[in-house]
Protein backbone atom coordinates (compact mmCIF):
# COMPACT_ATOMS: atom_id res chain seq x y z
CA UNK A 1 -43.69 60.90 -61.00
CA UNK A 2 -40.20 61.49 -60.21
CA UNK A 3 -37.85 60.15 -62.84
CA UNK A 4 -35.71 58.27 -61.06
CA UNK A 5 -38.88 56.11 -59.68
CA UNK A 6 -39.74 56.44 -64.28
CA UNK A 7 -36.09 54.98 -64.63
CA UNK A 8 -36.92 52.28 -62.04
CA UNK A 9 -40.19 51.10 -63.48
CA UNK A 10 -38.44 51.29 -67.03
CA UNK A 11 -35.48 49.02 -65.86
CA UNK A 12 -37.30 46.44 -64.24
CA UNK A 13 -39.78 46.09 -67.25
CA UNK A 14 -36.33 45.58 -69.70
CA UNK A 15 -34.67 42.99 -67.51
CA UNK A 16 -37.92 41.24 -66.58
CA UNK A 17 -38.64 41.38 -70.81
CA UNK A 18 -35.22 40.00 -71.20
CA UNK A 19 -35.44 37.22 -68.31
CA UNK A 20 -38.98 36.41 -69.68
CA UNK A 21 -37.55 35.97 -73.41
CA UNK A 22 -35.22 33.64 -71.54
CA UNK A 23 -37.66 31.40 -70.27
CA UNK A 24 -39.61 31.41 -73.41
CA UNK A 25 -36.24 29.68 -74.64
CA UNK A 26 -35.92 27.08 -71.73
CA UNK A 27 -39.58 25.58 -72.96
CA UNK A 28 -37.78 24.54 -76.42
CA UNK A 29 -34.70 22.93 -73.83
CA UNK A 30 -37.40 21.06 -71.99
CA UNK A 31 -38.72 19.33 -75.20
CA UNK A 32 -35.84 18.31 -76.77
CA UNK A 33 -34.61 16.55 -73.24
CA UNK A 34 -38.17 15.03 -73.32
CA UNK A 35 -37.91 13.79 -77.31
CA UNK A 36 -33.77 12.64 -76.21
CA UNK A 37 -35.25 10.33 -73.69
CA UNK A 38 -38.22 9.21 -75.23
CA UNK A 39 -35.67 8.34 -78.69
CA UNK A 40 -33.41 6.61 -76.25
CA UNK A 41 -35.81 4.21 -74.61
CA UNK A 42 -37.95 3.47 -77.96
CA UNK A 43 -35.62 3.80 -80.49
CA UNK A 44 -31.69 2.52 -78.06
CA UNK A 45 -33.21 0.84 -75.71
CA UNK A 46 -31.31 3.12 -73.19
CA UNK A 47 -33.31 4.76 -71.15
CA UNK A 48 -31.46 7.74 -68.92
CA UNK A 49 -32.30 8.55 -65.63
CA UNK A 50 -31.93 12.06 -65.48
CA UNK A 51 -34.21 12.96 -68.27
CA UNK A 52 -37.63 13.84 -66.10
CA UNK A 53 -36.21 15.08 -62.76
CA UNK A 54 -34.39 17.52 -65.36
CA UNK A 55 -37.10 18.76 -66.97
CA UNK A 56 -38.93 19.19 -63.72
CA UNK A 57 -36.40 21.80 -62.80
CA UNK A 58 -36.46 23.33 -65.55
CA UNK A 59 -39.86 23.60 -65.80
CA UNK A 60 -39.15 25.60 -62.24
CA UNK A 61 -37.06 27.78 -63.84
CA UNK A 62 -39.34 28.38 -66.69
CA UNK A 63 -42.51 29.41 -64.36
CA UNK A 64 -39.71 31.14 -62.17
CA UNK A 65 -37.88 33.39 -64.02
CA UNK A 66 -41.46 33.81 -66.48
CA UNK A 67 -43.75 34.89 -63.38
CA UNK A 68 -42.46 38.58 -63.91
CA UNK A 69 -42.94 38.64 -67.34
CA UNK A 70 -46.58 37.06 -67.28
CA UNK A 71 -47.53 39.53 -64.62
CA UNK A 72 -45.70 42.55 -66.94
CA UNK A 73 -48.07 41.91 -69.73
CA UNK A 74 -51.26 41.37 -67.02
CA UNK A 75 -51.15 37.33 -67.53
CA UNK A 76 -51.84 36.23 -64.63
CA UNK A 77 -55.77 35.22 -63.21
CA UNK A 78 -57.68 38.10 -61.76
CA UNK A 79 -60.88 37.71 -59.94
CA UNK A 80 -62.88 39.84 -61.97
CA UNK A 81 -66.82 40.38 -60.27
CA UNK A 82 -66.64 43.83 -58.67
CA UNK A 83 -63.38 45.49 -60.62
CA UNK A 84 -64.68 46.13 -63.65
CA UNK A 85 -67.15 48.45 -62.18
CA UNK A 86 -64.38 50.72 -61.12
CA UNK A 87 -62.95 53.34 -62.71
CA UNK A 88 -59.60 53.47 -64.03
CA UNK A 89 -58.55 55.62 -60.63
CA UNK A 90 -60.67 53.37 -58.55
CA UNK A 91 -58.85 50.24 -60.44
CA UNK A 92 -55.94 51.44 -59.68
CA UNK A 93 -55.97 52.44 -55.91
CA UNK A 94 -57.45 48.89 -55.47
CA UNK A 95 -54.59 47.61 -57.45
CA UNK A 96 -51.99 49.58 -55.23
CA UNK A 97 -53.61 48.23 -51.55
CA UNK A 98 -53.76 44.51 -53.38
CA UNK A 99 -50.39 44.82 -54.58
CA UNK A 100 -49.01 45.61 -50.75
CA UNK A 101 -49.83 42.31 -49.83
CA UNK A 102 -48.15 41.10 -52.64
CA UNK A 103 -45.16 42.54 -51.78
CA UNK A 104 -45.44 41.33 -48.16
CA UNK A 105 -45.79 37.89 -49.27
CA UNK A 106 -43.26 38.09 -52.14
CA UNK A 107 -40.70 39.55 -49.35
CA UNK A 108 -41.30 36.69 -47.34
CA UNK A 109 -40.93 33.80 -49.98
CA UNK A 110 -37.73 35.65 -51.34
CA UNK A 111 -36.36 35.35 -47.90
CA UNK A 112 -37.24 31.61 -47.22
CA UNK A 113 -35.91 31.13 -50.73
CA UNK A 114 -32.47 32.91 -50.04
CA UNK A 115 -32.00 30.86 -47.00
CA UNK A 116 -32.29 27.73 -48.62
CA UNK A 117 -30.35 28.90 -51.69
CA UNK A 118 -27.73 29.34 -49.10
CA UNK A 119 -28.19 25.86 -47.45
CA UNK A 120 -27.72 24.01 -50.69
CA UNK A 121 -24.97 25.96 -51.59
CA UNK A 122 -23.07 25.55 -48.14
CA UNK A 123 -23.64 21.68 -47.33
CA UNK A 124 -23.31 20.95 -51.45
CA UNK A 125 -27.34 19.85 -50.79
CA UNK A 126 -28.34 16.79 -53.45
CA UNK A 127 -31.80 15.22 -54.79
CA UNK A 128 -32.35 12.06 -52.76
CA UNK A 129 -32.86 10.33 -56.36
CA UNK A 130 -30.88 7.87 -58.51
CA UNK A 131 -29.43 10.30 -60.43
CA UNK A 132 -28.70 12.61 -57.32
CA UNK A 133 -28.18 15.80 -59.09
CA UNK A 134 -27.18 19.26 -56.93
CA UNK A 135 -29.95 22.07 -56.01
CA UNK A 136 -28.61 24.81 -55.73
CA UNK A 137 -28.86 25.49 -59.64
CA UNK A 138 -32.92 25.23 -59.61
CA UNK A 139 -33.11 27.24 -55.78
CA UNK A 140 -30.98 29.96 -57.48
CA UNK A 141 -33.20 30.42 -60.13
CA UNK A 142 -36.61 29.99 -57.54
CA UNK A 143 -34.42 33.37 -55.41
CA UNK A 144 -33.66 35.12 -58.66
CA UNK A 145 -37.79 34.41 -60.38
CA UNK A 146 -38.70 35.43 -57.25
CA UNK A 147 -36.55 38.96 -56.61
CA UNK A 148 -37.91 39.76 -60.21
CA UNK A 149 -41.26 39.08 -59.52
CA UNK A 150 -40.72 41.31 -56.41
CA UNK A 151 -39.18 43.82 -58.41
CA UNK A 152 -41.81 43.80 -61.49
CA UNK A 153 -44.81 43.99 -58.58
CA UNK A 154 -43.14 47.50 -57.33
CA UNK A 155 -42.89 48.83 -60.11
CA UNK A 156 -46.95 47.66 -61.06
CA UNK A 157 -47.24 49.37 -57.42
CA UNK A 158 -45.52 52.93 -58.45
CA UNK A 159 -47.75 52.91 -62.15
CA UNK A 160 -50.91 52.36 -59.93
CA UNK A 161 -49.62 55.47 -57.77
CA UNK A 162 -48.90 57.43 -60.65
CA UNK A 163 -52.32 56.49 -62.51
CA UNK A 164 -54.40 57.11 -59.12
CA UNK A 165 -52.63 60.70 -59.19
CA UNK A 166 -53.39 61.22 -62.87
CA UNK A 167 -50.05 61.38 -63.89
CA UNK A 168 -49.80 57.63 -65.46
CA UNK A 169 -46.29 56.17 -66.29
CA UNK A 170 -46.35 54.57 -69.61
């Protein structure tokens, strides 16, 4: 393969590592909101408001900005009843038709996601909940998880490529 599409493939797996690594971190945030809240109420009698719609975005941000890395390291569900019985080269070319789709569909979402990324940021667009926090924050990190996942699937596309030619990139 060329090596600037080699230096593409090789970028996109770093930052997607690093991102990934990232969201790994954001579970341990998550849980210590949860145990604040739950040590509030029990233990203060103070139970805050912002505790679970919190956590629900960052759970977003956690599937988000993690959906590249899953797919990276082959994570996610495959159906699984005829692919086996490829070969590798068969695999692959199967992979790189799938993965087309993919990209349709990611190119699509990433789109709808940038426009309303944009609307929340423009019209300062808030929860309709008591504690009435801003979105742009979690719809930024839906555009970005999504542009890496985007990103991470072309590069999956040009390894398929590569592998159907013979010439895999590692």
């Amino acid at each position: 393969m060329p090596q600037p599409i080699v230096f593409f493939v090789t970028w996109v797996d770093r930052i997607n590592r690093l991102a990934g690594r990232f969201a790994m971190a954001i579970f341990f945030v998550m849980a210590a909101i949860m145990l604040w809240s739950t040590v509030s109420r029990a233990v203060f009698g103070a139970p805050v408001n912002w505790a679970l719609e919190m956590t629900q975005f960052l759970l977003s941000a956690y599937y988000l900005l993690g959906g590249a890395y899953a797919f990276q390291h082959g994570s996610h569900v495959r159906m699984d009843l005829f692919y086996s019985r490829f070969s590798r080269r068969g695999q692959s070319v199967l992979d790189a038709i799938t993965l087309l789709a993919v990209i349709f569909f990611l190119v699509v979402l990433l789109w709808g996601g940038i426009s309303s990324t944009q609307y929340a940021i423009q019209y300062g667009q808030k929860n309709y909940t008591a504690w009435s926090p801003m979105l742009w924050p979690v719809k930024v990190a839906m555009s970005l998880g999504i542009f890496l996942m985007l990103l991470q699937v072309i590069a999956q596309l040009f390894r398929d490529i590569a592998q159907a030619m013979g010439r895999p990139i590692s």
